[in-house]
Every structure is written in C-alpha cells, then in structure tokens.
N, C-alpha and C. Protein backbone atom coordinates (compact mmCIF):
# COMPACT_ATOMS: atom_id res chain seq x y z
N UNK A 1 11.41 -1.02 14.55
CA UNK A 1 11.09 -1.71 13.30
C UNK A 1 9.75 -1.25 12.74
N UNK A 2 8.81 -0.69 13.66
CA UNK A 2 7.51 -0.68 12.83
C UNK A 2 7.62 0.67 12.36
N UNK A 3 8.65 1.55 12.21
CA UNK A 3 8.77 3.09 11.91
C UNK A 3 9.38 2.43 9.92
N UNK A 4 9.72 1.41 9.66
CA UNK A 4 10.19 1.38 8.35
C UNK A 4 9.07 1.38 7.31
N UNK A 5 7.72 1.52 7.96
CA UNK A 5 6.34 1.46 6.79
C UNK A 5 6.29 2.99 6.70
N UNK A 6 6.91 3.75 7.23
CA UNK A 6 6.64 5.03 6.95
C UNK A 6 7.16 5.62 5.48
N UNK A 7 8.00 5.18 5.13
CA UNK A 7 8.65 5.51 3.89
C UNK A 7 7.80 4.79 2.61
N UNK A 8 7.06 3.50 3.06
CA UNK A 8 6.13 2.53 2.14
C UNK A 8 5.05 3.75 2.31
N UNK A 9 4.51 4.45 3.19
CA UNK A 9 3.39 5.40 3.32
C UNK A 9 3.52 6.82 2.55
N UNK A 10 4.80 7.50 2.44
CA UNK A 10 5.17 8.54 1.63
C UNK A 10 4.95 8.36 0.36
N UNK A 11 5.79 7.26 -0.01
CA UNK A 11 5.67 7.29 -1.61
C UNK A 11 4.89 6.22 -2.19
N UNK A 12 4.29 5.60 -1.52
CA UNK A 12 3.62 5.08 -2.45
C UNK A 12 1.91 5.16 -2.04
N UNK A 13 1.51 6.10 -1.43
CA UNK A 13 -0.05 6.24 -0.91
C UNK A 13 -0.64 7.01 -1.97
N UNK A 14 0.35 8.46 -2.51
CA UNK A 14 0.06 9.05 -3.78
C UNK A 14 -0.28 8.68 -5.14
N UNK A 15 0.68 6.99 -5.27
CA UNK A 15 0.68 6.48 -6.30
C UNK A 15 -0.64 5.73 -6.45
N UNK A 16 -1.05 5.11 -5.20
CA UNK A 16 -2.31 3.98 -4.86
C UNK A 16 -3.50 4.59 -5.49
N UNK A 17 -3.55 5.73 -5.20
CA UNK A 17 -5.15 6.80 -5.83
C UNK A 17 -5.02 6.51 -7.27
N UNK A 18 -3.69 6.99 -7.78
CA UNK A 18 -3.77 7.64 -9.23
C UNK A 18 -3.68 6.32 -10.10
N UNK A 19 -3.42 5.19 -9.36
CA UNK A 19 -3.85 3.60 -10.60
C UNK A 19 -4.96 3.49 -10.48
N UNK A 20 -5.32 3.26 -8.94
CA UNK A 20 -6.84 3.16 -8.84
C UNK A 20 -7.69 4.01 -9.83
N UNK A 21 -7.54 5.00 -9.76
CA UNK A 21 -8.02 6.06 -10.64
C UNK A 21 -8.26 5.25 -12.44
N UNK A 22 -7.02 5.28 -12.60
CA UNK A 22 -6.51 5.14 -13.85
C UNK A 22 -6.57 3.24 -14.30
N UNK A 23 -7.65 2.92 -13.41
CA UNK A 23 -6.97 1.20 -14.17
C UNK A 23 -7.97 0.84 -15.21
N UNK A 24 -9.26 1.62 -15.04
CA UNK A 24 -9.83 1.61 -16.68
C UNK A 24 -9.29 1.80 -17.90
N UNK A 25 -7.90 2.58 -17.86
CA UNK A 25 -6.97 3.04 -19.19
C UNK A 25 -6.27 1.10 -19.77
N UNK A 26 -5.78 0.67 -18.30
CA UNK A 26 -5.42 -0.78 -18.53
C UNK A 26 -6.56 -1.96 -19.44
N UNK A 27 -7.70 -1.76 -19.26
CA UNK A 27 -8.70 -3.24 -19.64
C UNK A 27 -8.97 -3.15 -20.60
N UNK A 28 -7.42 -2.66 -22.42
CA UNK A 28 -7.52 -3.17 -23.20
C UNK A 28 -7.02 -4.46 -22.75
N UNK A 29 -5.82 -4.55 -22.51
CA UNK A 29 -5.25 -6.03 -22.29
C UNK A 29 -5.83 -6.83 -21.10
N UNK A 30 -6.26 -7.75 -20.68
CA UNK A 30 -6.88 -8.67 -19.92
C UNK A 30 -6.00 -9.16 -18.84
N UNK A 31 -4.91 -9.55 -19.18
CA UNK A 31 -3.94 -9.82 -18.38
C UNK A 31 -3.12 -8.81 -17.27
N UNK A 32 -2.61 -8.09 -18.24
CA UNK A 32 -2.47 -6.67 -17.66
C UNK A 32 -3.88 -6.06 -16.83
N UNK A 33 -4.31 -5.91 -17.31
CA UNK A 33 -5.99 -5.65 -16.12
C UNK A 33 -6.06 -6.34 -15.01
N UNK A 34 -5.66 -7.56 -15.21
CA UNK A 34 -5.40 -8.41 -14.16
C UNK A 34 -4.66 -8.45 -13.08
N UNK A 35 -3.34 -7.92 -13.42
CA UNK A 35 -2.39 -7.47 -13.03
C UNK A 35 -2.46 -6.51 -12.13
N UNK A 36 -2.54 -5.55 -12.68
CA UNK A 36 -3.19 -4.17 -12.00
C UNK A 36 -3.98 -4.53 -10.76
N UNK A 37 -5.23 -5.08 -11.13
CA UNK A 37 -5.96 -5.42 -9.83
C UNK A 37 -5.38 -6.51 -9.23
N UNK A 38 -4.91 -7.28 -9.54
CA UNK A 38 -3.72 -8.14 -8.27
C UNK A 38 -2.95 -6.60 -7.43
N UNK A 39 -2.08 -6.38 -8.11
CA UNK A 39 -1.51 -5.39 -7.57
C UNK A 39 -2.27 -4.12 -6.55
N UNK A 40 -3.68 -3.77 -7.01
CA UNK A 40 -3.91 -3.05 -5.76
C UNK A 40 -4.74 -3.76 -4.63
N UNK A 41 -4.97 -4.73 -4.87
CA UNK A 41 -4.84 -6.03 -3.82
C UNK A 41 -3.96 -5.75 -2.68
N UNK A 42 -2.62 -5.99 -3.65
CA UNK A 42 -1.68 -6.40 -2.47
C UNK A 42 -1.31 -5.15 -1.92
N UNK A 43 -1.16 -4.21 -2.33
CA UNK A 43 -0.38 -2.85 -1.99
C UNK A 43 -1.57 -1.98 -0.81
N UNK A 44 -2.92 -2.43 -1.58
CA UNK A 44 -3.93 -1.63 -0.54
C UNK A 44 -3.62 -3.02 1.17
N UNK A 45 -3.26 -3.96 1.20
CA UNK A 45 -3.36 -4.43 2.37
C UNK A 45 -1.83 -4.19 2.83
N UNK A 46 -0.71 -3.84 2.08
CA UNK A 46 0.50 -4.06 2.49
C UNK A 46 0.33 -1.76 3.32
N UNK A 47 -0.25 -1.38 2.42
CA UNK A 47 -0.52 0.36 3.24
C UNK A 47 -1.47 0.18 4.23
N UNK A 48 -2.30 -1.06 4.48
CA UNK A 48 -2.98 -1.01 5.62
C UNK A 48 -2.16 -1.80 6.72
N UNK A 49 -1.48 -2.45 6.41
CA UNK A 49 -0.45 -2.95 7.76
C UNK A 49 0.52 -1.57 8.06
N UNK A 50 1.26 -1.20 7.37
CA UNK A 50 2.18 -0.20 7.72
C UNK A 50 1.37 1.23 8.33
N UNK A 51 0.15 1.59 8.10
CA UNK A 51 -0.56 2.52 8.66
C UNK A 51 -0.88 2.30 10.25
N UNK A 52 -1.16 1.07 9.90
CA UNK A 52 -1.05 0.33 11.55
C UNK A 52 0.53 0.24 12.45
N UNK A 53 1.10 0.07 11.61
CA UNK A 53 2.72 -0.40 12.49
C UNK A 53 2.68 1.49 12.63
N UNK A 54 2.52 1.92 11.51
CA UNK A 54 3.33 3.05 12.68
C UNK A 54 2.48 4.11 13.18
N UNK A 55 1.28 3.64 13.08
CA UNK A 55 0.21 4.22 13.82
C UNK A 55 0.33 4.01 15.48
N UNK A 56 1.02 2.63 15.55
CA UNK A 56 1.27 2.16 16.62
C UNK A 56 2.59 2.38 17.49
N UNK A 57 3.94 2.99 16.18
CA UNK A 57 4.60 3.26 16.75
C UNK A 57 4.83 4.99 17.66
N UNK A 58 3.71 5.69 16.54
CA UNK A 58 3.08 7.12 16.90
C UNK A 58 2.52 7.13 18.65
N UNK A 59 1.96 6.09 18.80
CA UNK A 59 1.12 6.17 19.99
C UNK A 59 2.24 5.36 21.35
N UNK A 60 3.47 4.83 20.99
CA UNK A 60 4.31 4.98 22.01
C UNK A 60 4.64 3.36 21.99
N UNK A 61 4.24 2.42 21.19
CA UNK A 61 4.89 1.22 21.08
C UNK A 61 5.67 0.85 20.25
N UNK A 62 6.89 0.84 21.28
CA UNK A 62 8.44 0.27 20.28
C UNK A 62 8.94 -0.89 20.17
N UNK A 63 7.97 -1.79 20.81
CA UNK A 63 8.27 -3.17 20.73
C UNK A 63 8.57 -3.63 19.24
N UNK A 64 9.03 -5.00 19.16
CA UNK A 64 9.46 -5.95 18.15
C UNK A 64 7.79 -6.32 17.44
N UNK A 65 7.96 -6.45 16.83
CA UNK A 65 6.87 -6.66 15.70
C UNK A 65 6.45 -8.36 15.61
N UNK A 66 7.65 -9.26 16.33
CA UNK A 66 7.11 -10.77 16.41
C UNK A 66 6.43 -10.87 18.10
C-alpha cells in the first residue's frame, strides 16, 4: 500500500514548483489567491506523506500503513 504515493510523486511534484512559482499571476482575484494557497497547503503535506510512505517502502517496509 505505501508504493501507491509513487504515482502522487511523478505527476504531480513537477506541477507543485510551477504554481508555486506562478501564484503571483493568481492575486488579481482574492479568492482564487486563496485558493491556490489552500491548495499548496494541502498538496505540499499530502507529497510529504507519500515521500515518506515510499521512502519507507524503498528501504524494505511492506507493512500495512494502519
């Protein structure tokens, strides 16, 4: 189970830079700005769990994740 963040790590680690990058283009709208930074909120802690799960599954643990 902890090998399924690997596919969350392919495609979307490339994407994480280039908003970050780009979320000054967003703060005409306020909400939307808002948005955005909710969003790399959640996505920068949801690529830091999965870096871990299968960082962990790299190093030889295949246990269950509960």
């Amino acid at each position: 189970m902890r090998l399924l963040g690997l596919a969350h790590i392919v495609f979307w680690t490339p994407v994480y830079p280039w908003i970050f990058t780009h979320r000054k283009d967003y703060a005409a709208t306020p909400y939307f700005a808002k948005f955005v930074t909710f969003y790399l909120v959640m996505a920068g802690i949801s690529l830091f769990i999965d870096i871990i799960d299968v960082a962990l599954y790299l190093l030889g643990e295949t246990g269950s994740m509960i």
